[in-house]
C-alpha atoms as a PDB file:
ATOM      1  CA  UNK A   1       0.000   0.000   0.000  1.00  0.00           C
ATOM      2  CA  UNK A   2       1.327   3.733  -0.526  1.00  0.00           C
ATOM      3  CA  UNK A   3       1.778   6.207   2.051  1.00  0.00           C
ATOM      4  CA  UNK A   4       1.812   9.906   1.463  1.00  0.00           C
ATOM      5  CA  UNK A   5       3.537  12.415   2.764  1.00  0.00           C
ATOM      6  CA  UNK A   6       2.441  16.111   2.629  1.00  0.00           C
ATOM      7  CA  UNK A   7       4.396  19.070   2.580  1.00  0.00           C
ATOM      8  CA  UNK A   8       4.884  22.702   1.963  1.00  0.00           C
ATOM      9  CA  UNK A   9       2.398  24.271   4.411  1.00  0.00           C
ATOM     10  CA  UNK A  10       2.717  27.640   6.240  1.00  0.00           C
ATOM     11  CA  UNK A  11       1.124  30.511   7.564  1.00  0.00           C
ATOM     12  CA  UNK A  12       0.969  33.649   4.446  1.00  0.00           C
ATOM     13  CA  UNK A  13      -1.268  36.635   4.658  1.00  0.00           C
ATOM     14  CA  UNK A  14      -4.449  36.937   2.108  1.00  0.00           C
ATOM     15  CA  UNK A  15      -3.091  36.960  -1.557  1.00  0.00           C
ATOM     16  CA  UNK A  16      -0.360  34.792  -1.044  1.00  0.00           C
ATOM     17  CA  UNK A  17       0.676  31.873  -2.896  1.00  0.00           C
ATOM     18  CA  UNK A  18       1.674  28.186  -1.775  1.00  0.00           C
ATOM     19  CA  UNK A  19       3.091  25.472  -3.674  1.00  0.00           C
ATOM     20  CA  UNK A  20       2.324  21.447  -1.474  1.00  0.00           C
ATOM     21  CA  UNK A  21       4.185  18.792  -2.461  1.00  0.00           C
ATOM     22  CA  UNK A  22       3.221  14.916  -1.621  1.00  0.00           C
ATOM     23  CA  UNK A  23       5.420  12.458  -1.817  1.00  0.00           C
ATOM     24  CA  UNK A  24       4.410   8.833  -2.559  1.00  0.00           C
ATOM     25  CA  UNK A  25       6.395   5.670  -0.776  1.00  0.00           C
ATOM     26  CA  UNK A  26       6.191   3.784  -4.072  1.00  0.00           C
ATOM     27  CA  UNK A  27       5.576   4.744  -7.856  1.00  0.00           C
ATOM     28  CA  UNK A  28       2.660   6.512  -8.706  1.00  0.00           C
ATOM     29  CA  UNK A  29       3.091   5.612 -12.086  1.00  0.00           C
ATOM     30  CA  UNK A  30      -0.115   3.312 -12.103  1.00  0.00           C
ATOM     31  CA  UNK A  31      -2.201   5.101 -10.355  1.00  0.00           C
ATOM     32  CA  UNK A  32      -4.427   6.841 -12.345  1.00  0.00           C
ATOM     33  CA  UNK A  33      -6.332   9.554 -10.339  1.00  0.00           C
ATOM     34  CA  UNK A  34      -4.886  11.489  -7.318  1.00  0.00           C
ATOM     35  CA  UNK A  35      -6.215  14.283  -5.162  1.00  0.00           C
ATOM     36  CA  UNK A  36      -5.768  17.212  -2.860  1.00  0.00           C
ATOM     37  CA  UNK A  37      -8.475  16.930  -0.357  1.00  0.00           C
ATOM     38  CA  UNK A  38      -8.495  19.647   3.403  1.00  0.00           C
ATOM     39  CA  UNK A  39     -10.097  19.706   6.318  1.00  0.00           C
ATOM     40  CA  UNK A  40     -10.654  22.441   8.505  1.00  0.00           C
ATOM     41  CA  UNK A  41     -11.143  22.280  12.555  1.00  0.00           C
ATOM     42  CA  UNK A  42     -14.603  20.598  13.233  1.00  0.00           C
ATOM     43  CA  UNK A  43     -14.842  20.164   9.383  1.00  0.00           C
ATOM     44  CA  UNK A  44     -15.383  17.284   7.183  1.00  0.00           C
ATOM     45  CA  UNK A  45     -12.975  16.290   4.676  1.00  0.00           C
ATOM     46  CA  UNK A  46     -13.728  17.915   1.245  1.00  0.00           C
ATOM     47  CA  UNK A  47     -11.866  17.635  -2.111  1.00  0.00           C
ATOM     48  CA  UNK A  48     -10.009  20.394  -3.286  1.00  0.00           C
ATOM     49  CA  UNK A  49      -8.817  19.413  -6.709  1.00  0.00           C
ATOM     50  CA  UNK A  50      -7.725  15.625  -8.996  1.00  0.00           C
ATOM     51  CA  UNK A  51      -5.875  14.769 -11.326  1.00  0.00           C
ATOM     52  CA  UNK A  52      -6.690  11.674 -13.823  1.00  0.00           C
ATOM     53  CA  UNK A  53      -3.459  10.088 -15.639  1.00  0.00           C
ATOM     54  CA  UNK A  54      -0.850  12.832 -16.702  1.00  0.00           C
ATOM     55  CA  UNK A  55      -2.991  15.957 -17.378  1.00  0.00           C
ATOM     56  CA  UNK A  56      -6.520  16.176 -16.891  1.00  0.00           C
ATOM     57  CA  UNK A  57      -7.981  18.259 -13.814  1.00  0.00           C
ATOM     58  CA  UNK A  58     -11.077  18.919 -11.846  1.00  0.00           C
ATOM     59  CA  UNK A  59     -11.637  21.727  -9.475  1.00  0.00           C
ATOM     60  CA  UNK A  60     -14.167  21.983  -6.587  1.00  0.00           C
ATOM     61  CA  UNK A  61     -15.642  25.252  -5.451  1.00  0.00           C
ATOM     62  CA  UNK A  62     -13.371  28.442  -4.556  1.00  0.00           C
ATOM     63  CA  UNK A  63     -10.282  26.194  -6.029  1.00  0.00           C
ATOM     64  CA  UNK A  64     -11.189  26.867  -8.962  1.00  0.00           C
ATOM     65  CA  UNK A  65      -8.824  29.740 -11.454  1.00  0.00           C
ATOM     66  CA  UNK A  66      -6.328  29.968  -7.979  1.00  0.00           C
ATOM     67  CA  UNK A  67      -5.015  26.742  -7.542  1.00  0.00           C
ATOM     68  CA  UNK A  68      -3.390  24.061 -10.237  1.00  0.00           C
ATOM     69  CA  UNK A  69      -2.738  20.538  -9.574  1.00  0.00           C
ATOM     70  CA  UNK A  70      -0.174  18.524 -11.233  1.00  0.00           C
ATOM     71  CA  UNK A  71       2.184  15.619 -10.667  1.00  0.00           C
ATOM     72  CA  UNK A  72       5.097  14.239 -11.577  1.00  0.00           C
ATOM     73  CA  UNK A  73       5.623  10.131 -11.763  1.00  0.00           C
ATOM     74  CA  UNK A  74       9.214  10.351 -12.181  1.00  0.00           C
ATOM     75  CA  UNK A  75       9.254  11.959  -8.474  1.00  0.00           C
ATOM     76  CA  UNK A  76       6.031   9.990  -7.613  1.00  0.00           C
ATOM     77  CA  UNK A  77       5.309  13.570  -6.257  1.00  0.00           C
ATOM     78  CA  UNK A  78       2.010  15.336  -6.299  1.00  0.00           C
ATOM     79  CA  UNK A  79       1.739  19.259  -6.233  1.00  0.00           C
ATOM     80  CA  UNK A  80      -0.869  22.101  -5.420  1.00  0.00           C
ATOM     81  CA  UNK A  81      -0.037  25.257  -6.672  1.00  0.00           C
ATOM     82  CA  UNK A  82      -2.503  27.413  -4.804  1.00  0.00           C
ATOM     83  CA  UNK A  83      -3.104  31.348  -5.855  1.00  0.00           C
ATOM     84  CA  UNK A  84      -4.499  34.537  -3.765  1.00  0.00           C
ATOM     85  CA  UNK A  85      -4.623  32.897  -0.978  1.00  0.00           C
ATOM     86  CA  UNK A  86      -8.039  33.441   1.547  1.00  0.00           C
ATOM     87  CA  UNK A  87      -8.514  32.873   5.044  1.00  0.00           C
ATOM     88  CA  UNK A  88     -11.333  30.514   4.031  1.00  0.00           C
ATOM     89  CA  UNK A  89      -8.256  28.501   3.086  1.00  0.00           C
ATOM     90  CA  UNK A  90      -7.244  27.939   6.023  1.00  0.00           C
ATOM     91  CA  UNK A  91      -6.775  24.399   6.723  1.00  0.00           C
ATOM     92  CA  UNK A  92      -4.806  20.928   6.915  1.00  0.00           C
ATOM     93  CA  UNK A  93      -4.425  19.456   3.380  1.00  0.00           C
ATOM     94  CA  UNK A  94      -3.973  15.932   2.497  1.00  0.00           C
ATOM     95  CA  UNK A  95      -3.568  13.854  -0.792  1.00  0.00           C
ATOM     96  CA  UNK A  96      -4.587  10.799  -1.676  1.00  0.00           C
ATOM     97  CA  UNK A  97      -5.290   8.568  -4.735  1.00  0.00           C
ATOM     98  CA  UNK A  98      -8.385   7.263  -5.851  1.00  0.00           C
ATOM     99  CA  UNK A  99      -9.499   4.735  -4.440  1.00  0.00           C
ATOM    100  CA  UNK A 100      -8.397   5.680  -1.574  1.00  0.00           C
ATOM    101  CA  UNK A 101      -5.153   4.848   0.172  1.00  0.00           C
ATOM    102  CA  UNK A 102      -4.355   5.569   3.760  1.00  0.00           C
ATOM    103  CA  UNK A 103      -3.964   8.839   4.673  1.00  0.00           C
ATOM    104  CA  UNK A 104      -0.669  10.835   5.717  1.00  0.00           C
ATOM    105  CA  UNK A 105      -0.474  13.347   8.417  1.00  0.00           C
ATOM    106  CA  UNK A 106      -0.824  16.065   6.252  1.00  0.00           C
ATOM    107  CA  UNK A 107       0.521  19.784   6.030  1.00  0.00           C
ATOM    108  CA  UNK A 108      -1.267  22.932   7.823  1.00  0.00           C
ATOM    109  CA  UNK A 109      -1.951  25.984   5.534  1.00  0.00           C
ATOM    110  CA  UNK A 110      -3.055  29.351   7.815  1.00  0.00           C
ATOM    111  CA  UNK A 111      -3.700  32.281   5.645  1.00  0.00           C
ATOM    112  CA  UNK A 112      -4.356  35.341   7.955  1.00  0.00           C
ATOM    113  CA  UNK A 113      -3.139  38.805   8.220  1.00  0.00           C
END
């Protein structure tokens, strides 16, 4: 089974920009959709943005225009490249692949002033 790790989280003030990372244990090469899901304190889970095979993307909500998703299987790394930055942002981020595997620890973003 992979394991993800998540990375790249901080605290920026509204209109900054992050870049996450996510590192896979094992190639990713096979595995056809991943995702950026968050969760915010009290919150439920929600999906932020995927990514099926190389290139093809899906949004959710307020991700949508700010942040980009790609990945790249030689690094069996998954990126979020997330834009103008809210406080409705706030939150701990995770990836994951579809279907699920289990999920890392993942990395805090706090966007305040």
């Amino acid at each position: 089974q992979v394991q993800f790790t998540e990375s790249g989280g901080g605290s920026v003030q509204p209109g900054g920009s992050l870049t996450l990372s996510c590192t896979a244990s094992g190639s990713i090469t096979k595995i056809w959709t991943l995702g950026w899901y968050r969760q915010t304190p009290g919150g439920q889970r929600e999906l932020v943005a995927l990514i099926y095979g190389e290139s093809q993307t899906n949004y959710e909500g307020s991700a949508k225009g700010r942040f980009t998703i790609s990945r790249d299987n030689t690094k069996n790394t998954l990126f979020l490249q997330m834009n103008e930055l809210q406080p409705e942002d706030t939150a701990v981020y995770y990836c994951n692949s579809v279907p699920y595997n289990a999920w890392g620890q993942g990395t805090h973003v706090t966007v305040s002033r």
